[in-house]
Protein backbone atom coordinates (compact mmCIF):
# COMPACT_ATOMS: atom_id res chain seq x y z
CA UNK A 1 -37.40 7.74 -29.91
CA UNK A 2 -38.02 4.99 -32.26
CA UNK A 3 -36.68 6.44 -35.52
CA UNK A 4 -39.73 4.93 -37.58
CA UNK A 5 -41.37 7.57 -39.44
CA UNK A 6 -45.59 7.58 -39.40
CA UNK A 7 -46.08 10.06 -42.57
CA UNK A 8 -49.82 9.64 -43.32
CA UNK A 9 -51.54 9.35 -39.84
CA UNK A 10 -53.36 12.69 -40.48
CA UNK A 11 -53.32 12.72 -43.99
CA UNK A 12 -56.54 11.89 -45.80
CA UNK A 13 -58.14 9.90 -43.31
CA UNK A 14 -61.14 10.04 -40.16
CA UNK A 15 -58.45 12.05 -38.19
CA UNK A 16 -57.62 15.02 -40.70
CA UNK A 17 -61.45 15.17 -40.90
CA UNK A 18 -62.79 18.63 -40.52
CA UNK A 19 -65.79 16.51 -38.23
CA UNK A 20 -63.02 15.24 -36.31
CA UNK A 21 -60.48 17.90 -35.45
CA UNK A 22 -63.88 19.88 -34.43
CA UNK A 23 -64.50 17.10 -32.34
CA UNK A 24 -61.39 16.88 -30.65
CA UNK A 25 -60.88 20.53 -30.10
CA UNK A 26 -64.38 20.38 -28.15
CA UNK A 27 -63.17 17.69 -26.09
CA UNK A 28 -60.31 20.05 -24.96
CA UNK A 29 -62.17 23.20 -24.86
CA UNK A 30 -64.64 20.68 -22.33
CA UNK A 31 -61.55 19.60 -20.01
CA UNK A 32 -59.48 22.32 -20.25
CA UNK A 33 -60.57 26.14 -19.61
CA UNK A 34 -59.09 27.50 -22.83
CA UNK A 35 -58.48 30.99 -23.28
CA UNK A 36 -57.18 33.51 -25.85
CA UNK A 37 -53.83 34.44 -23.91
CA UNK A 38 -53.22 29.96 -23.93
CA UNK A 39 -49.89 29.46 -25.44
CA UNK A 40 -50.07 25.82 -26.80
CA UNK A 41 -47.40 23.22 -27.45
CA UNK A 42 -48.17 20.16 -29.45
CA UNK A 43 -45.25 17.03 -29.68
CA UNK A 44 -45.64 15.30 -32.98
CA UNK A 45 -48.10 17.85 -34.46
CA UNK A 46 -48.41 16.31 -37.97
CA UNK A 47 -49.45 18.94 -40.01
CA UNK A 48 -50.71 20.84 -37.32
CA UNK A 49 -54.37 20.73 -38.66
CA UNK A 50 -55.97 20.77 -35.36
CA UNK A 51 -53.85 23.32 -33.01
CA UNK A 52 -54.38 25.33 -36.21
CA UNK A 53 -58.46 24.83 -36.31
CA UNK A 54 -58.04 25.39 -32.24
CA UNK A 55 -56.12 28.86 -32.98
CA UNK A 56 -58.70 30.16 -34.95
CA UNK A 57 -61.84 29.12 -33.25
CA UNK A 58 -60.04 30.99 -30.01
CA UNK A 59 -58.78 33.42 -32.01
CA UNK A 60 -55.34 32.67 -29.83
CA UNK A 61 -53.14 35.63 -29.21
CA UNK A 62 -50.10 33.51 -29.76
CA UNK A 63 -49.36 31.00 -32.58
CA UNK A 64 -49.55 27.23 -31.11
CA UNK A 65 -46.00 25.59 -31.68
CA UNK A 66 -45.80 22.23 -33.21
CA UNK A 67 -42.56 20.02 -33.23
CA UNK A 68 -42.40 17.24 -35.02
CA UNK A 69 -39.74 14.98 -37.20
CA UNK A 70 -41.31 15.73 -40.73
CA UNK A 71 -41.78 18.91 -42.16
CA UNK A 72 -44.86 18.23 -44.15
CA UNK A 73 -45.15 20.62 -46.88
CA UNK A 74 -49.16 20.97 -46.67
CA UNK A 75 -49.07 21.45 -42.57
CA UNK A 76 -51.00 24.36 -41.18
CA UNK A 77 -49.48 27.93 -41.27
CA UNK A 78 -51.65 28.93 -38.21
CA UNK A 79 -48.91 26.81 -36.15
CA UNK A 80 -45.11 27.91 -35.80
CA UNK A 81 -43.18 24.96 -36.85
CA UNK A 82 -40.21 23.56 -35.48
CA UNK A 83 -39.22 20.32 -37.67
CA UNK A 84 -37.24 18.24 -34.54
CA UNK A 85 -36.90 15.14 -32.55
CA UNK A 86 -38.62 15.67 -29.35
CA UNK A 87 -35.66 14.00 -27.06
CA UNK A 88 -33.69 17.04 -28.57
CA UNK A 89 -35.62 19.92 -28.04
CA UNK A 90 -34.81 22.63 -25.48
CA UNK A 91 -36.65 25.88 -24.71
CA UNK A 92 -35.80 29.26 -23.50
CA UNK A 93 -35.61 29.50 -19.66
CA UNK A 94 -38.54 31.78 -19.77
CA UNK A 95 -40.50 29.68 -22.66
CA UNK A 96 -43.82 28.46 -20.89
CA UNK A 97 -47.25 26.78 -21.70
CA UNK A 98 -50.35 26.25 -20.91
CA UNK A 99 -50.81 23.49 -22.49
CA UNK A 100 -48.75 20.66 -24.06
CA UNK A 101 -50.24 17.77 -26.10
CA UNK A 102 -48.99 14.59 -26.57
CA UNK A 103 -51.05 12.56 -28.67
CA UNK A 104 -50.28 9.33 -30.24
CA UNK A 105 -46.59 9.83 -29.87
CA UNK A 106 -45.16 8.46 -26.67
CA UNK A 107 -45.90 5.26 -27.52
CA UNK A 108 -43.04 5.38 -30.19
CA UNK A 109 -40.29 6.21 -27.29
CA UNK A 110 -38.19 3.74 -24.68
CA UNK A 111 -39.62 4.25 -20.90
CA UNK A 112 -37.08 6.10 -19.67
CA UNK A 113 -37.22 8.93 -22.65
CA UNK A 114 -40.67 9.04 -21.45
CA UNK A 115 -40.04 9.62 -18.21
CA UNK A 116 -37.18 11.81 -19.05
CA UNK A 117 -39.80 13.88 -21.29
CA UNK A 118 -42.32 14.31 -18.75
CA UNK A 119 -40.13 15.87 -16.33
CA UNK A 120 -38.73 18.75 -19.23
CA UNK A 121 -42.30 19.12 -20.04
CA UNK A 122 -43.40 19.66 -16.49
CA UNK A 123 -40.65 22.01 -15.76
CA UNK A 124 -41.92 24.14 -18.98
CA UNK A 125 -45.70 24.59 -17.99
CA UNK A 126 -47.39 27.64 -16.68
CA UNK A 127 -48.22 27.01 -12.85
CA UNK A 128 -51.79 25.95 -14.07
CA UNK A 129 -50.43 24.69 -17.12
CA UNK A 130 -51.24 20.80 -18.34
CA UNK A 131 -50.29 17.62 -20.14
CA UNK A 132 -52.73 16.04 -21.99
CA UNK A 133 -51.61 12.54 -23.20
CA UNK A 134 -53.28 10.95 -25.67
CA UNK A 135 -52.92 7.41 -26.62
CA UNK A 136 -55.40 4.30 -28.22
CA UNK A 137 -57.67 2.70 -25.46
CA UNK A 138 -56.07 0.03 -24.40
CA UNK A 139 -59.26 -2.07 -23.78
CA UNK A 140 -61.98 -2.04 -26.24
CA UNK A 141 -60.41 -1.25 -29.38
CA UNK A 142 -62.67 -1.05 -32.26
CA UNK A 143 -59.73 -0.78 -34.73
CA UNK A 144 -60.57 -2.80 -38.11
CA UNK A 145 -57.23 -5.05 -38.54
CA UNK A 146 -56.50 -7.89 -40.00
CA UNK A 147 -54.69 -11.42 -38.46
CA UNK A 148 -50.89 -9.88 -38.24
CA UNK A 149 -52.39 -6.67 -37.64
CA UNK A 150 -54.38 -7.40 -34.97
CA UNK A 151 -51.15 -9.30 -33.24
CA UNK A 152 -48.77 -6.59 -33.61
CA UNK A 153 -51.63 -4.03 -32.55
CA UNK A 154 -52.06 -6.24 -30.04
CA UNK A 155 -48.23 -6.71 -28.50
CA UNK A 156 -47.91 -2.26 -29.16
CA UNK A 157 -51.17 -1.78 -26.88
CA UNK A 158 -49.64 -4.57 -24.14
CA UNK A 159 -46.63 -2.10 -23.81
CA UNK A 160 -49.55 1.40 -23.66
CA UNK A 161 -50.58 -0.75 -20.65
CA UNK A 162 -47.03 -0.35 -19.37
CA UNK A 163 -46.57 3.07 -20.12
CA UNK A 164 -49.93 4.08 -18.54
CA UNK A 165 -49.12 2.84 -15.26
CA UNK A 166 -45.42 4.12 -15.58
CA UNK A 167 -47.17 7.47 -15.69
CA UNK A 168 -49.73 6.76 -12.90
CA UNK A 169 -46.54 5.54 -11.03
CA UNK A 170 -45.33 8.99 -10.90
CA UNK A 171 -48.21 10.77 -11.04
CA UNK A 172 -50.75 9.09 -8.81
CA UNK A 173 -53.16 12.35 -9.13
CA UNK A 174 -53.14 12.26 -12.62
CA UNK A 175 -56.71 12.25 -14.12
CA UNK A 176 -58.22 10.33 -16.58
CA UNK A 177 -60.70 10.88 -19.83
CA UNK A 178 -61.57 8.98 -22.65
CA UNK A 179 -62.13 11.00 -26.29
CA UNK A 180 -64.76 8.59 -28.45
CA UNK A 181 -65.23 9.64 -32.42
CA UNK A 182 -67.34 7.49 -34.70
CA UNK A 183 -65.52 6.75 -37.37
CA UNK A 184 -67.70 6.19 -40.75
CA UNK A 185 -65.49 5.10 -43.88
CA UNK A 186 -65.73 3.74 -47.01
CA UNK A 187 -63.80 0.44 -47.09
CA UNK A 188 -62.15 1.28 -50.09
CA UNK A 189 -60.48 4.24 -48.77
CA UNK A 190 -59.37 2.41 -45.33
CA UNK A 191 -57.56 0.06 -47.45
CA UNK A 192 -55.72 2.89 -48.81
CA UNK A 193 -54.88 4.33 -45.55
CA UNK A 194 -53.49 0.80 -44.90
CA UNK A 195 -51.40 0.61 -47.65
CA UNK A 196 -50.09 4.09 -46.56
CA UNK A 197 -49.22 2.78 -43.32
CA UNK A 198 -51.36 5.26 -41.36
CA UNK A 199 -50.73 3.11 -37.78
CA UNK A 200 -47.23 2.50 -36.34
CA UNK A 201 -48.13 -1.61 -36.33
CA UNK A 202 -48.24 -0.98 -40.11
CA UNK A 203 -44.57 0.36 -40.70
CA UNK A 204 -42.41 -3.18 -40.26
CA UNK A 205 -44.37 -4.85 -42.76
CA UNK A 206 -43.28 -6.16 -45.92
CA UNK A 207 -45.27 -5.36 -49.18
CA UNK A 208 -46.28 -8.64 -49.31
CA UNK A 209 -47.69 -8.81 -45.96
CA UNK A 210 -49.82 -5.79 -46.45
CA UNK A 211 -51.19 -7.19 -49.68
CA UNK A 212 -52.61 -10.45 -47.74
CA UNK A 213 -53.86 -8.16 -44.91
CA UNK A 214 -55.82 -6.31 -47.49
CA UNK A 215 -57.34 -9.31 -49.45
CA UNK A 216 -58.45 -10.14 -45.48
CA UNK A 217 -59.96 -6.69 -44.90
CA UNK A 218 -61.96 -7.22 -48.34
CA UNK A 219 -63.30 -10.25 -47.07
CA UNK A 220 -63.83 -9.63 -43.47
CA UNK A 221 -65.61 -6.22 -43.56
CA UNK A 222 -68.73 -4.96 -45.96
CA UNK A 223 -68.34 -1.75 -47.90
CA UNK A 224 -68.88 0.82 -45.19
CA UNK A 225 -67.07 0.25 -41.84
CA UNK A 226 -68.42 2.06 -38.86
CA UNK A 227 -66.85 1.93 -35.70
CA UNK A 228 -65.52 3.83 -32.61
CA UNK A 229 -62.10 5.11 -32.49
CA UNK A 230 -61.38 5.55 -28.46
CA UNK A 231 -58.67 7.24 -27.05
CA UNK A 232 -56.91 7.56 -23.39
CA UNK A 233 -56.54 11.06 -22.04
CA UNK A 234 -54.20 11.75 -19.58
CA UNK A 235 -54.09 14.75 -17.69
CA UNK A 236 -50.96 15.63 -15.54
């Protein structure tokens, strides 16, 4: 996996929203018949805000697990932790799920650790169990961005094209959903989340680079940006 670290992608922005983790948990609780007895695994939790809204608002029997490469010292305490690479991880023979999300991570790993993931992952589900992979729609995106943004936003969702039909490759059965949240935000505070890097096509820029991408966002966009952040779901 790319060893690029995303450290604010949940942190003080649309997606650590308390509007949008309800969201999103009702969007699985809709595809997925979610019980009490589900024993959840999430790859590249974060801080494990929403498996830990999720827990409580199914009053889960079992704590979800959450892996991930930082161990965020304000991530959820209704999640067991496990601060780890995902290409390194290894489970008890008798260690099964339900469920396993992946969202917004595999596009930060080579094809053939994705590939190499998805068959571990399969092997570790429940015989009912699923994958849900989440990852930005490749079409429409309604991302605000500036020029060198928008190119390296771009060239990252050319290669989610790739990966999707690796996966559909494999598993021709696999189903398909899309997750839509309207994203209202102050500009002001997006350009903070910029400046925190919040999106992988953020991290390899220089300082410099992200100061002229901001003076374009302040003249490109009004105060309040409103648009829709869309999402792929996969379901293997």
């Amino acid at each position: 996996m790319a060893s690029t670290v995303i450290k604010n992608w949940d942190n003080k922005t649309w997606l650590s929203s308390q509007n949008y983790i309800q969201s999103f948990n009702n969007f699985l609780i809709k595809n997925i018949k979610i019980n009490s007895n589900f024993k959840i695994l999430d790859i590249g939790c974060g801080r494990g805000k929403i498996l830990g809204s999720l827990s409580s608002k199914l009053k889960l029997k079992e704590k979800p697990l959450g892996i991930d490469i930082v161990n965020h010292k304000d991530r959820d305490k209704r999640i067991n932790f496990k601060r780890i690479n995902v290409l390194n991880f290894s489970l008890r023979k008798d260690q099964k799920f339900d469920l396993i999300l992946i969202k917004q991570t595999i596009h930060l790993m080579k094809f053939g650790e994705i590939k190499k993931l998805l068959k571990f992952l399969k092997k570790s589900l429940n015989p009912k169990g699923k994958i849900l992979i989440f990852t930005l729609d490749t079409g429409k995106n309604e991302i605000p961005t500036f020029k060198l943004m928008k190119h390296k936003l771009y060239k990252s969702l050319k290669r989610d094209k790739k990966i999707l039909k690796i996966i559909t490759k494999i598993y021709p059965h696999r189903i398909k959903k899309k997750f839509i949240f309207d994203v209202k935000i102050r500009k002001k505070k997006y350009l903070d989340m910029i400046k925190n890097r919040y999106i992988s096509t953020l991290i390899p820029l220089s300082k410099k680079q992200l100061i002229q991408g901001i003076q374009e966002i302040e003249l490109k966009y009004s105060n309040e940006l409103r648009f829709k952040d869309k999402l792929i779901c996969i379901i293997l």
